[in-house]
C-alpha atoms as a PDB file:
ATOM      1  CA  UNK A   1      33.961   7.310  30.158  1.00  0.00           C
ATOM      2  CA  UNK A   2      32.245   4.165  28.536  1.00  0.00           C
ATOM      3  CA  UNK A   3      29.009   7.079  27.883  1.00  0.00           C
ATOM      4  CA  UNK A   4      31.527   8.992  26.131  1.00  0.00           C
ATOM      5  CA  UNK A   5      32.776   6.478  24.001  1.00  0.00           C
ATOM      6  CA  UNK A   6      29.219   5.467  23.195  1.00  0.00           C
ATOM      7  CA  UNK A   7      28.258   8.664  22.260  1.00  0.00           C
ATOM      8  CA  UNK A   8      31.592   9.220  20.089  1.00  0.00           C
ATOM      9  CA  UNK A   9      31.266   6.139  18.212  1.00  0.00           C
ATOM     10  CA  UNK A  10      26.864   6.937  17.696  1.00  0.00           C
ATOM     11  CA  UNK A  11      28.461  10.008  16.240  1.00  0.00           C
ATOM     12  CA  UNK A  12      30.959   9.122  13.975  1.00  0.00           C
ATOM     13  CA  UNK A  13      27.887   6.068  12.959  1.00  0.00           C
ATOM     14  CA  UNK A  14      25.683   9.052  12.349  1.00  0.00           C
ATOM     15  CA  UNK A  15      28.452  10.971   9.922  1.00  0.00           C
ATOM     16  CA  UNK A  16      29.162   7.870   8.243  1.00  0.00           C
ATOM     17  CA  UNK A  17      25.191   7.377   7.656  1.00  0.00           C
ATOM     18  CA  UNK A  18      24.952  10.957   6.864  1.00  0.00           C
ATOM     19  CA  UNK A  19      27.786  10.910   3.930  1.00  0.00           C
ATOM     20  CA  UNK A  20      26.660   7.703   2.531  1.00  0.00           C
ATOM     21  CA  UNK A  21      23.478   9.007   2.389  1.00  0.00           C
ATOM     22  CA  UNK A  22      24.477  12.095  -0.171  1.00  0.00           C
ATOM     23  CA  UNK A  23      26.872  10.145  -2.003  1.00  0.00           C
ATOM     24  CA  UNK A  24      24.060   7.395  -2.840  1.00  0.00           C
ATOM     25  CA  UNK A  25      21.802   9.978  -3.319  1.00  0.00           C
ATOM     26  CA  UNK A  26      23.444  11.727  -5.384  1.00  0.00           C
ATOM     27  CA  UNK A  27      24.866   8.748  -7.562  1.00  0.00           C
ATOM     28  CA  UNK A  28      21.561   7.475  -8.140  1.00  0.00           C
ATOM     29  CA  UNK A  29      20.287  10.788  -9.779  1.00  0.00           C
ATOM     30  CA  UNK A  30      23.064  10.905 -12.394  1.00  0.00           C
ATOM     31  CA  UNK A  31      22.671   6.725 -12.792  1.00  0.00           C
ATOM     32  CA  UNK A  32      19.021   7.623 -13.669  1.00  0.00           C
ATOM     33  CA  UNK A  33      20.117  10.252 -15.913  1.00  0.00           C
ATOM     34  CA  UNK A  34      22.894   8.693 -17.906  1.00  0.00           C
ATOM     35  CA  UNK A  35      20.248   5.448 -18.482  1.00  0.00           C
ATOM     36  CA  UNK A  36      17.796   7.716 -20.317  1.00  0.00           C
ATOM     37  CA  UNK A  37      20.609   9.460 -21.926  1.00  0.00           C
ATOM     38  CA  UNK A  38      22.398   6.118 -23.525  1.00  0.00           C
ATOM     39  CA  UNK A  39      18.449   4.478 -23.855  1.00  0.00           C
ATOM     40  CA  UNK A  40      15.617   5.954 -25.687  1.00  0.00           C
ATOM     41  CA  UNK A  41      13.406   7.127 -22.842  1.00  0.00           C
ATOM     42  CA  UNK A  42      10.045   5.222 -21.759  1.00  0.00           C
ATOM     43  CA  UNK A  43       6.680   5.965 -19.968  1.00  0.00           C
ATOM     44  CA  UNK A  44       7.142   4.368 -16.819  1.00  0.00           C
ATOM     45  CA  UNK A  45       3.244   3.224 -16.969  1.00  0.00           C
ATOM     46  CA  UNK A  46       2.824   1.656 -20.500  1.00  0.00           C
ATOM     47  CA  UNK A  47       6.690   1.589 -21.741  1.00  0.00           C
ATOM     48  CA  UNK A  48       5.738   3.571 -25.083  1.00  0.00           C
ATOM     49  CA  UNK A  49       8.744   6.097 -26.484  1.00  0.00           C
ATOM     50  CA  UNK A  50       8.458   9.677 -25.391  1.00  0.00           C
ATOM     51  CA  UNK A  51       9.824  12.251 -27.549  1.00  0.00           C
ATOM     52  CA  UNK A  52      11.103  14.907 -24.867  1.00  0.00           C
ATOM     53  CA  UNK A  53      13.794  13.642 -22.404  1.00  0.00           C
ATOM     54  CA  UNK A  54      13.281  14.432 -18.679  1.00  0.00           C
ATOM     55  CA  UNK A  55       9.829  13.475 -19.227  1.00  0.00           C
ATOM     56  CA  UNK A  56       8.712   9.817 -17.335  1.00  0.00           C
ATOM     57  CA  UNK A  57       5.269   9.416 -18.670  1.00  0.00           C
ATOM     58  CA  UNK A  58       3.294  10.200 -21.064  1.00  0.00           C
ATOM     59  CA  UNK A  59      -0.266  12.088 -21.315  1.00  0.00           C
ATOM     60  CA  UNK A  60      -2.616   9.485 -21.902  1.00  0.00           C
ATOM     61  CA  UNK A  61      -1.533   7.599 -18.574  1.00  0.00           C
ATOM     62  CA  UNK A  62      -1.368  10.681 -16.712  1.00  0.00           C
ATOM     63  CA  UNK A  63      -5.211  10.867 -17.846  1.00  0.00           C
ATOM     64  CA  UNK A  64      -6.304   7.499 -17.175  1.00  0.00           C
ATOM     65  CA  UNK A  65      -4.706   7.956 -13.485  1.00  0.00           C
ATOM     66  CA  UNK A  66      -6.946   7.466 -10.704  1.00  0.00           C
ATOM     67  CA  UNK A  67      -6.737  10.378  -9.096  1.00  0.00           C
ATOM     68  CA  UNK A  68      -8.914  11.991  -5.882  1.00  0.00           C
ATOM     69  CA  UNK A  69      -9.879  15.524  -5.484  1.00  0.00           C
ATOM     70  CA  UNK A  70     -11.052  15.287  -2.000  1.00  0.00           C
ATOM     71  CA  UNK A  71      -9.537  14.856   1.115  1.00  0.00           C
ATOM     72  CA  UNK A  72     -10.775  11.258   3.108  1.00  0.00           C
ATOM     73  CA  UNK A  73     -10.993  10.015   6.398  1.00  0.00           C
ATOM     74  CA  UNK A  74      -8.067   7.541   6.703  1.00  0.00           C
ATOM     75  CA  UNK A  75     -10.765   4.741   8.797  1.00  0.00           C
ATOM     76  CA  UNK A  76     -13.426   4.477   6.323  1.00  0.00           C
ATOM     77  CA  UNK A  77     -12.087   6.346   3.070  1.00  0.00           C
ATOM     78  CA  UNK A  78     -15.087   8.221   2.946  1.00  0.00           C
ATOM     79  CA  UNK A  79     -15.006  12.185   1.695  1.00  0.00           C
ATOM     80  CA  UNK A  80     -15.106  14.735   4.121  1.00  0.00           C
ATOM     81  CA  UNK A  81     -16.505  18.070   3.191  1.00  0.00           C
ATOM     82  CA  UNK A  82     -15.373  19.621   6.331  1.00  0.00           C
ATOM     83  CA  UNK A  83     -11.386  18.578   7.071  1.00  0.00           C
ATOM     84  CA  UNK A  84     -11.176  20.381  10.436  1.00  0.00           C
ATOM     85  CA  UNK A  85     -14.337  18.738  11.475  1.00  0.00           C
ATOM     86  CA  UNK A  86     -12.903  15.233  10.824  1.00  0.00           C
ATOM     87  CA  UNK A  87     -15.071  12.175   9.836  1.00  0.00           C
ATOM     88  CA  UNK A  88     -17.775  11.018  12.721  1.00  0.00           C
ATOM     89  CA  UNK A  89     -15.824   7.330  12.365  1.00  0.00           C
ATOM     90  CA  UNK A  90     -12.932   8.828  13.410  1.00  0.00           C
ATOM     91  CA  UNK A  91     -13.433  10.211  16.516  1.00  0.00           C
ATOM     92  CA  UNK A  92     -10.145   9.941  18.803  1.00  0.00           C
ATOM     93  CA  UNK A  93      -8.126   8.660  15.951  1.00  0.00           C
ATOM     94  CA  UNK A  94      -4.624   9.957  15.649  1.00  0.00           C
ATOM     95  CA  UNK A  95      -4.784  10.981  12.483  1.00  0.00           C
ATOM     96  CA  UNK A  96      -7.791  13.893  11.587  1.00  0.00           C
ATOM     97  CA  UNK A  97      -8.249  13.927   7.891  1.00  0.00           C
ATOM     98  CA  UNK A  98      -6.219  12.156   5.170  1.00  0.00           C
ATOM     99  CA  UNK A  99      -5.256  14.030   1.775  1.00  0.00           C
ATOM    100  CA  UNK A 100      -3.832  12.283  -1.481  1.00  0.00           C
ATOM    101  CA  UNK A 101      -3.462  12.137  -5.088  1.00  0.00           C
ATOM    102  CA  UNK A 102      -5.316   9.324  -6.296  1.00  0.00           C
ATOM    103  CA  UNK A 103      -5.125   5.261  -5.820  1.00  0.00           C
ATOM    104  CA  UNK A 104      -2.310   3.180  -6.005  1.00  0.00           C
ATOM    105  CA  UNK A 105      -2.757   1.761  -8.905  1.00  0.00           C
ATOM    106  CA  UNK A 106      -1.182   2.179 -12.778  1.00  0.00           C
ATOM    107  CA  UNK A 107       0.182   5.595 -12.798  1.00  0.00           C
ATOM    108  CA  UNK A 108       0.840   6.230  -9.129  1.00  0.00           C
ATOM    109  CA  UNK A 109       1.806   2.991  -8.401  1.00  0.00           C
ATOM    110  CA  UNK A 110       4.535   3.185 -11.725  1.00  0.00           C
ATOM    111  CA  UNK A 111       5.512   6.742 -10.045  1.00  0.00           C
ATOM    112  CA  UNK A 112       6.410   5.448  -6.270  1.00  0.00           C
ATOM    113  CA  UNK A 113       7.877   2.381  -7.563  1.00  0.00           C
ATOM    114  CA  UNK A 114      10.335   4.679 -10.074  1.00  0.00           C
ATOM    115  CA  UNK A 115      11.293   6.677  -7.003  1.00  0.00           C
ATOM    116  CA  UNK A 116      11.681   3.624  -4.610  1.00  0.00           C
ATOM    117  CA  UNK A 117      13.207   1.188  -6.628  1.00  0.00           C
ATOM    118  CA  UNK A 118      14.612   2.842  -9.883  1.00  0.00           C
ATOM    119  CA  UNK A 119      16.121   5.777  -8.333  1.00  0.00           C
ATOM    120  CA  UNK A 120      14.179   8.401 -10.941  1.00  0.00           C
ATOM    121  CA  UNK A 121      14.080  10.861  -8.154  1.00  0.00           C
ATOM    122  CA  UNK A 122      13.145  13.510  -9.957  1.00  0.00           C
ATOM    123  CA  UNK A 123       9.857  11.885  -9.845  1.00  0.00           C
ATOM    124  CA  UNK A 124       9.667  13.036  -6.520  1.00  0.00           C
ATOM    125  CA  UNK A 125       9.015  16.747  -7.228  1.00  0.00           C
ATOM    126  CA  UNK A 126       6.079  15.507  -9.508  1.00  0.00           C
ATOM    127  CA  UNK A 127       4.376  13.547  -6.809  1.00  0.00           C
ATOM    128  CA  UNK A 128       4.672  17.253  -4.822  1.00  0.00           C
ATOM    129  CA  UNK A 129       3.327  18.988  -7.116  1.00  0.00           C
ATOM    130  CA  UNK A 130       0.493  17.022  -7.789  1.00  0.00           C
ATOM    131  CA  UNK A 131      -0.507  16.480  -4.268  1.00  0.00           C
ATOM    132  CA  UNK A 132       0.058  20.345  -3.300  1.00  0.00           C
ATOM    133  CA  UNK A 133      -2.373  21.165  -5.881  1.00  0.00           C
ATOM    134  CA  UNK A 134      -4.771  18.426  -5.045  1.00  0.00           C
ATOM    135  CA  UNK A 135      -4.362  20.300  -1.093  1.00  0.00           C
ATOM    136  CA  UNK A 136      -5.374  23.502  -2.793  1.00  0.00           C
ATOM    137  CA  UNK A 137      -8.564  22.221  -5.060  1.00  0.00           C
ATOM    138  CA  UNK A 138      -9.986  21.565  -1.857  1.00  0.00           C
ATOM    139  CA  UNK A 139      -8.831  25.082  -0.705  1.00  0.00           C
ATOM    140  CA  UNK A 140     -10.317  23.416   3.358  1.00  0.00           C
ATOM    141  CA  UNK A 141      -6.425  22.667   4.370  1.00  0.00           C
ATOM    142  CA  UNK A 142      -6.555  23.641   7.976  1.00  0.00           C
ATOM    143  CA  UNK A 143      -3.697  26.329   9.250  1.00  0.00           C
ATOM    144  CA  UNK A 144      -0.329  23.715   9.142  1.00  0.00           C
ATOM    145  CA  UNK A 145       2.957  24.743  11.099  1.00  0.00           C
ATOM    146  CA  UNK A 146       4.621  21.708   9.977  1.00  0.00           C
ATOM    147  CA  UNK A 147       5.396  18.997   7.565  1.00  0.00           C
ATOM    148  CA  UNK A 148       6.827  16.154   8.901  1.00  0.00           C
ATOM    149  CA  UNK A 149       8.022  13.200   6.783  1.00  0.00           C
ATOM    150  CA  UNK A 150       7.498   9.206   7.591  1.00  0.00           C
ATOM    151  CA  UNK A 151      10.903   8.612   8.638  1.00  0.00           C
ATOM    152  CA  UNK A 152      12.790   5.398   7.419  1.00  0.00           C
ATOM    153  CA  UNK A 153      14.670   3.120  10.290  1.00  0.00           C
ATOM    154  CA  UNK A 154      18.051   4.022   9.858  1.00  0.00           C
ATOM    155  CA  UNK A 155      19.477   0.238   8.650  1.00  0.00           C
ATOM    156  CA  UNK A 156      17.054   0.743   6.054  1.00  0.00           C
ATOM    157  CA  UNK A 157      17.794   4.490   5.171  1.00  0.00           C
ATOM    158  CA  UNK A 158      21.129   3.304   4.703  1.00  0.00           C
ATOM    159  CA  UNK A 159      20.754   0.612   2.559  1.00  0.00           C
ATOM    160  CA  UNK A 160      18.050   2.475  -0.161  1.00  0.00           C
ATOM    161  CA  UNK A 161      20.507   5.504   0.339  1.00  0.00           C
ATOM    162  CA  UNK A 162      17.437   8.136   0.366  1.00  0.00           C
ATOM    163  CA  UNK A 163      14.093   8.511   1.923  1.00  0.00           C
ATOM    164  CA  UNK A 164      11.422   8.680  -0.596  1.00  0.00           C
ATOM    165  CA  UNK A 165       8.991  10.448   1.646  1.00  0.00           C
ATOM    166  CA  UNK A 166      10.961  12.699   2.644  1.00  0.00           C
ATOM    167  CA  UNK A 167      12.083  13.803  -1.043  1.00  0.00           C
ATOM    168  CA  UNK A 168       8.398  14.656  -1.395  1.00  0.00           C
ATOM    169  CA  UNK A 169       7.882  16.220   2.035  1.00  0.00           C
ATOM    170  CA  UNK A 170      10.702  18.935   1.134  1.00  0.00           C
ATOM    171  CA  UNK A 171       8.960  19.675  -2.169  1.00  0.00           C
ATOM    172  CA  UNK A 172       5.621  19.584  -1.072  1.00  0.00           C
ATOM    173  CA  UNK A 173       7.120  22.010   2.108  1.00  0.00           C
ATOM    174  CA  UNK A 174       8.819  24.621  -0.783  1.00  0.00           C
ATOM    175  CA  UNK A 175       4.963  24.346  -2.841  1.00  0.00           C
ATOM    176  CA  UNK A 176       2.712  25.119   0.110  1.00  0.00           C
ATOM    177  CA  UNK A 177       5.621  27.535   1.642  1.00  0.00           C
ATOM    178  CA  UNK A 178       5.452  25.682   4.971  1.00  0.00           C
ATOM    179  CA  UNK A 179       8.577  24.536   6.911  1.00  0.00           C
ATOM    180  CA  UNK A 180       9.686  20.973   6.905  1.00  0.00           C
ATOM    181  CA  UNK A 181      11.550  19.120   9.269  1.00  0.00           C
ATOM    182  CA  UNK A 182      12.737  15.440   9.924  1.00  0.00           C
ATOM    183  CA  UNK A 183      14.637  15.841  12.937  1.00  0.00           C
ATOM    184  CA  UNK A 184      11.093  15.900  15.695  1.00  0.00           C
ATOM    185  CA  UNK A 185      10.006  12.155  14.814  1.00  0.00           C
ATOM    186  CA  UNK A 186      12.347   9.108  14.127  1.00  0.00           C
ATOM    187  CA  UNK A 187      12.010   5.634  13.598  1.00  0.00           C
ATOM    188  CA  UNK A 188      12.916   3.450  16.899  1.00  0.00           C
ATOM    189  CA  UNK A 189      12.069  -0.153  15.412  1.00  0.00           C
ATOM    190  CA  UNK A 190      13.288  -1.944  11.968  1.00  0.00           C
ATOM    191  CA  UNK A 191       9.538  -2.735  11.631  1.00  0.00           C
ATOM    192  CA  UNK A 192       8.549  -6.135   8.774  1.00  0.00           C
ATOM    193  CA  UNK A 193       7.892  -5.425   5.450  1.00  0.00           C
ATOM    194  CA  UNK A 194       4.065  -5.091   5.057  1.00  0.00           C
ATOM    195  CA  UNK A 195       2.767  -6.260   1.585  1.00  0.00           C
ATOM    196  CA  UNK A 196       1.462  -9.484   2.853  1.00  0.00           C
ATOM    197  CA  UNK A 197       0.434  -8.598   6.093  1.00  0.00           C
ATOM    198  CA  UNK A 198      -3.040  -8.690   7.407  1.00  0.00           C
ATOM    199  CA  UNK A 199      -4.887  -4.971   9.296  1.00  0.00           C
ATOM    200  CA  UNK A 200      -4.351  -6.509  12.339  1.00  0.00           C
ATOM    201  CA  UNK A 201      -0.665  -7.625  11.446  1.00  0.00           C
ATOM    202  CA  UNK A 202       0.175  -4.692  10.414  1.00  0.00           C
ATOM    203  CA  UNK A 203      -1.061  -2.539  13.203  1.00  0.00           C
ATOM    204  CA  UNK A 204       0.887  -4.275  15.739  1.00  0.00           C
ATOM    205  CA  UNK A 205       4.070  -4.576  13.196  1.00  0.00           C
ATOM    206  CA  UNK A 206       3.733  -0.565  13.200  1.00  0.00           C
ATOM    207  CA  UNK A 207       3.279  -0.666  17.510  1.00  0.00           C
ATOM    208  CA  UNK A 208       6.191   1.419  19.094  1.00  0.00           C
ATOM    209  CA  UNK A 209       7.878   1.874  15.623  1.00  0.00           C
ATOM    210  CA  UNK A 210       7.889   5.956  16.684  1.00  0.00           C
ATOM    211  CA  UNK A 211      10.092   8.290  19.388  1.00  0.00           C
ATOM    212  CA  UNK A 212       9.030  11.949  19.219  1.00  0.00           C
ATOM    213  CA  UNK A 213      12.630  13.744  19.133  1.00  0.00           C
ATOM    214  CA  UNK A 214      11.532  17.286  19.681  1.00  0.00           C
ATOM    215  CA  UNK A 215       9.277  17.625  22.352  1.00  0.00           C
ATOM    216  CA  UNK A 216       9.784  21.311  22.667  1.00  0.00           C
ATOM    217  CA  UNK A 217       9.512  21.718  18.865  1.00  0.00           C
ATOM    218  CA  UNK A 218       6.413  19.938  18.766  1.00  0.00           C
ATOM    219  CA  UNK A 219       4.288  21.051  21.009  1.00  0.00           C
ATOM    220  CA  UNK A 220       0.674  22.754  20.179  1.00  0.00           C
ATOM    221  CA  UNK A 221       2.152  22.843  16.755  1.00  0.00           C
ATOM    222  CA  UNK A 222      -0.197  21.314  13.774  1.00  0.00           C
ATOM    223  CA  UNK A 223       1.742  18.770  11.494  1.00  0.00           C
ATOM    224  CA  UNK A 224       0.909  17.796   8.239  1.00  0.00           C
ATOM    225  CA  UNK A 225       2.543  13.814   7.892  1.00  0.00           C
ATOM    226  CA  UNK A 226       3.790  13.194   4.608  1.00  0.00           C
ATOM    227  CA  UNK A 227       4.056   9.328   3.010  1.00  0.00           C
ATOM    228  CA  UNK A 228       4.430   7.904  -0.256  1.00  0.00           C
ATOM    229  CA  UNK A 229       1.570   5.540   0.243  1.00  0.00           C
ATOM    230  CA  UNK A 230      -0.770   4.000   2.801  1.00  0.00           C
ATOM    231  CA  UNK A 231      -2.834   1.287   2.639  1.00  0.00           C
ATOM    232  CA  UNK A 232      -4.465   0.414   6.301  1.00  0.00           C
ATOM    233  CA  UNK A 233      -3.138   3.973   8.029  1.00  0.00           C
ATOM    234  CA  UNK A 234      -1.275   2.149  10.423  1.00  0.00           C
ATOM    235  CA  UNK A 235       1.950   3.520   9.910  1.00  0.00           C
ATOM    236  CA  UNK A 236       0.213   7.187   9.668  1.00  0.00           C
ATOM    237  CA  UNK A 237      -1.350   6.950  12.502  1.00  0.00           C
ATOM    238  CA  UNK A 238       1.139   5.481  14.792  1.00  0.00           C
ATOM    239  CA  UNK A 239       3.370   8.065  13.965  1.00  0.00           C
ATOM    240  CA  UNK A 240       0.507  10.580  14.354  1.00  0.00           C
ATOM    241  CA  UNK A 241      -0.133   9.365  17.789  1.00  0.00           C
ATOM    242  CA  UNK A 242       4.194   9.532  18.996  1.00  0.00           C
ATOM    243  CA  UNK A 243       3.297  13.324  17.491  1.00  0.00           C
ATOM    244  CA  UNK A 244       0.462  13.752  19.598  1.00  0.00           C
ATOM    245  CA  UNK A 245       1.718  12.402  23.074  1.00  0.00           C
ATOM    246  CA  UNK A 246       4.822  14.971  22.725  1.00  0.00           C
ATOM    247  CA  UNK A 247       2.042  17.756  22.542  1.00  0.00           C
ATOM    248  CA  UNK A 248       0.701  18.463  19.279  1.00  0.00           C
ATOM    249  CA  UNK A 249      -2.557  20.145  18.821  1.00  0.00           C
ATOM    250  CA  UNK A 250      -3.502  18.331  15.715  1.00  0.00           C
ATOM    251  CA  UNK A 251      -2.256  15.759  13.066  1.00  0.00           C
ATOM    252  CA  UNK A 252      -3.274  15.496   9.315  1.00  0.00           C
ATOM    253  CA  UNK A 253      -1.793  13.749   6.775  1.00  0.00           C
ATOM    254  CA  UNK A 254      -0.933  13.737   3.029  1.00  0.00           C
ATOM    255  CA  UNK A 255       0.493  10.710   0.983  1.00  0.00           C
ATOM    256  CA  UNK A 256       1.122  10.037  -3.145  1.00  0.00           C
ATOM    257  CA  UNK A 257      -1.382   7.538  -3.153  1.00  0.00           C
ATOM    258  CA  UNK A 258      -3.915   5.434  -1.280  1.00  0.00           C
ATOM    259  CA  UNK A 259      -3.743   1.714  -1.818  1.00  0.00           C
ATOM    260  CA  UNK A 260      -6.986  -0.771  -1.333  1.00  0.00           C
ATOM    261  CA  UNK A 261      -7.443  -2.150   2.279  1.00  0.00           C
ATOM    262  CA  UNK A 262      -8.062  -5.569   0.856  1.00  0.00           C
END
């Protein structure tokens, strides 16, 4: 009986989490809109007036942004030529080859941070489309079954009332025509923030912070992990490796942008 309750009441937790996760959602998008309606609207990188509405940033800072056209090994950021080959550093890592759209820094820094924290979601799709044609440049994406977004803990999913990544995950799955799903991985541990930690903090803040929820799903499938940013890969490749030990062949990963290890 007291299993029954438990799992009524996890239910009713989960519908409750579910419906105040569309309502903020959805609140948020038509906050962001009415702000740029009433307000002139701004570049979210240098504040200058744009003329067009539904437009977040303007041309020049889209040009100055720092972007990379080749995909990276996520241990020593070097290029690799060859993504199913991996990098030789990187042998036995749980993550094979990293793609992204550029550094975090000015434009794709003011781009996550107006998803994350501003609620421009729209924003979203942009990051997509940028970083699905950033996969295709390359035109070496190895054969993906799967996209699989970073999942937030759910005390924290609640609270921001969306998960960025996976926003960009379901746009970036509709671009490259490749099913997405965030039911196979969630989030077992309300990890630390991680600004100010250290590598080695940070690695075992990340430890154990993954449960692989669909073994059968998962296995000998190829996933392609999508993020909004990473700086040390330790939250990439700790969920890479709860992917792995459920059975999957291979693990790659794309995120918006690629912040500076030190």
């Amino acid at each position: 009986m007291s299993e029954i309750i438990g799992e009524s009441v996890e239910h009713r937790g989960g519908a409750i989490r579910n419906a105040g996760y569309v309502i903020s959602r959805y609140a948020r998008i038509l906050t962001s809109d009415i702000v740029r309606f009433v307000y002139s609207p701004e570049c979210i990188v240098c504040e200058e007036r744009l003329e067009q509405d539904k437009v977040y940033f303007c041309q020049r800072c889209r040009d100055n942004a720092q972007d990379i056209s080749f995909p990276l090994c996520i241990r020593c950021r070097n290029q690799i030529t060859v993504p199913r080959m991996g990098c030789a550093c990187n042998d036995g890592a749980a993550v094979s080859v990293l793609w992204t759209c550029g550094m975090f820094d000015g434009f794709y820094r003011a781009v996550i941070h107006a998803i994350k924290y501003h609620g421009l979601l729209p924003l979203s799709k942009t990051a997509a489309e940028i970083l699905a044609s950033r996969i295709r440049e390359t035109q070496r994406l190895p054969a993906v079954d799967l996209l699989v977004p970073i999942p937030l803990h759910w005390s924290r999913h609640l609270q921001r009332g969306f998960n960025q990544s996976e926003l960009i995950a379901e746009h970036l799955g509709a671009l490259l025509d490749t099913e997405v799903s965030n039911k196979v991985l969630r989030r077992v541990k309300r990890t630390k923030d991680q600004t100010r930690l250290s590598a080695k903090e940070r690695e075992a803040n990340m430890r154990g912070a993954f449960a692989p929820t669909g073994r059968r799903e998962l296995a000998d499938r190829r996933i392609l992990l999508v993020d909004d940013v990473t700086t040390t890969g330790s939250t990439l490749n700790e969920a890479a490796a709860a992917l792995r030990q459920a059975g999957c062949r291979n693990v790659f990963a794309a995120v918006v942008a690629v912040a500076s290890i030190n």
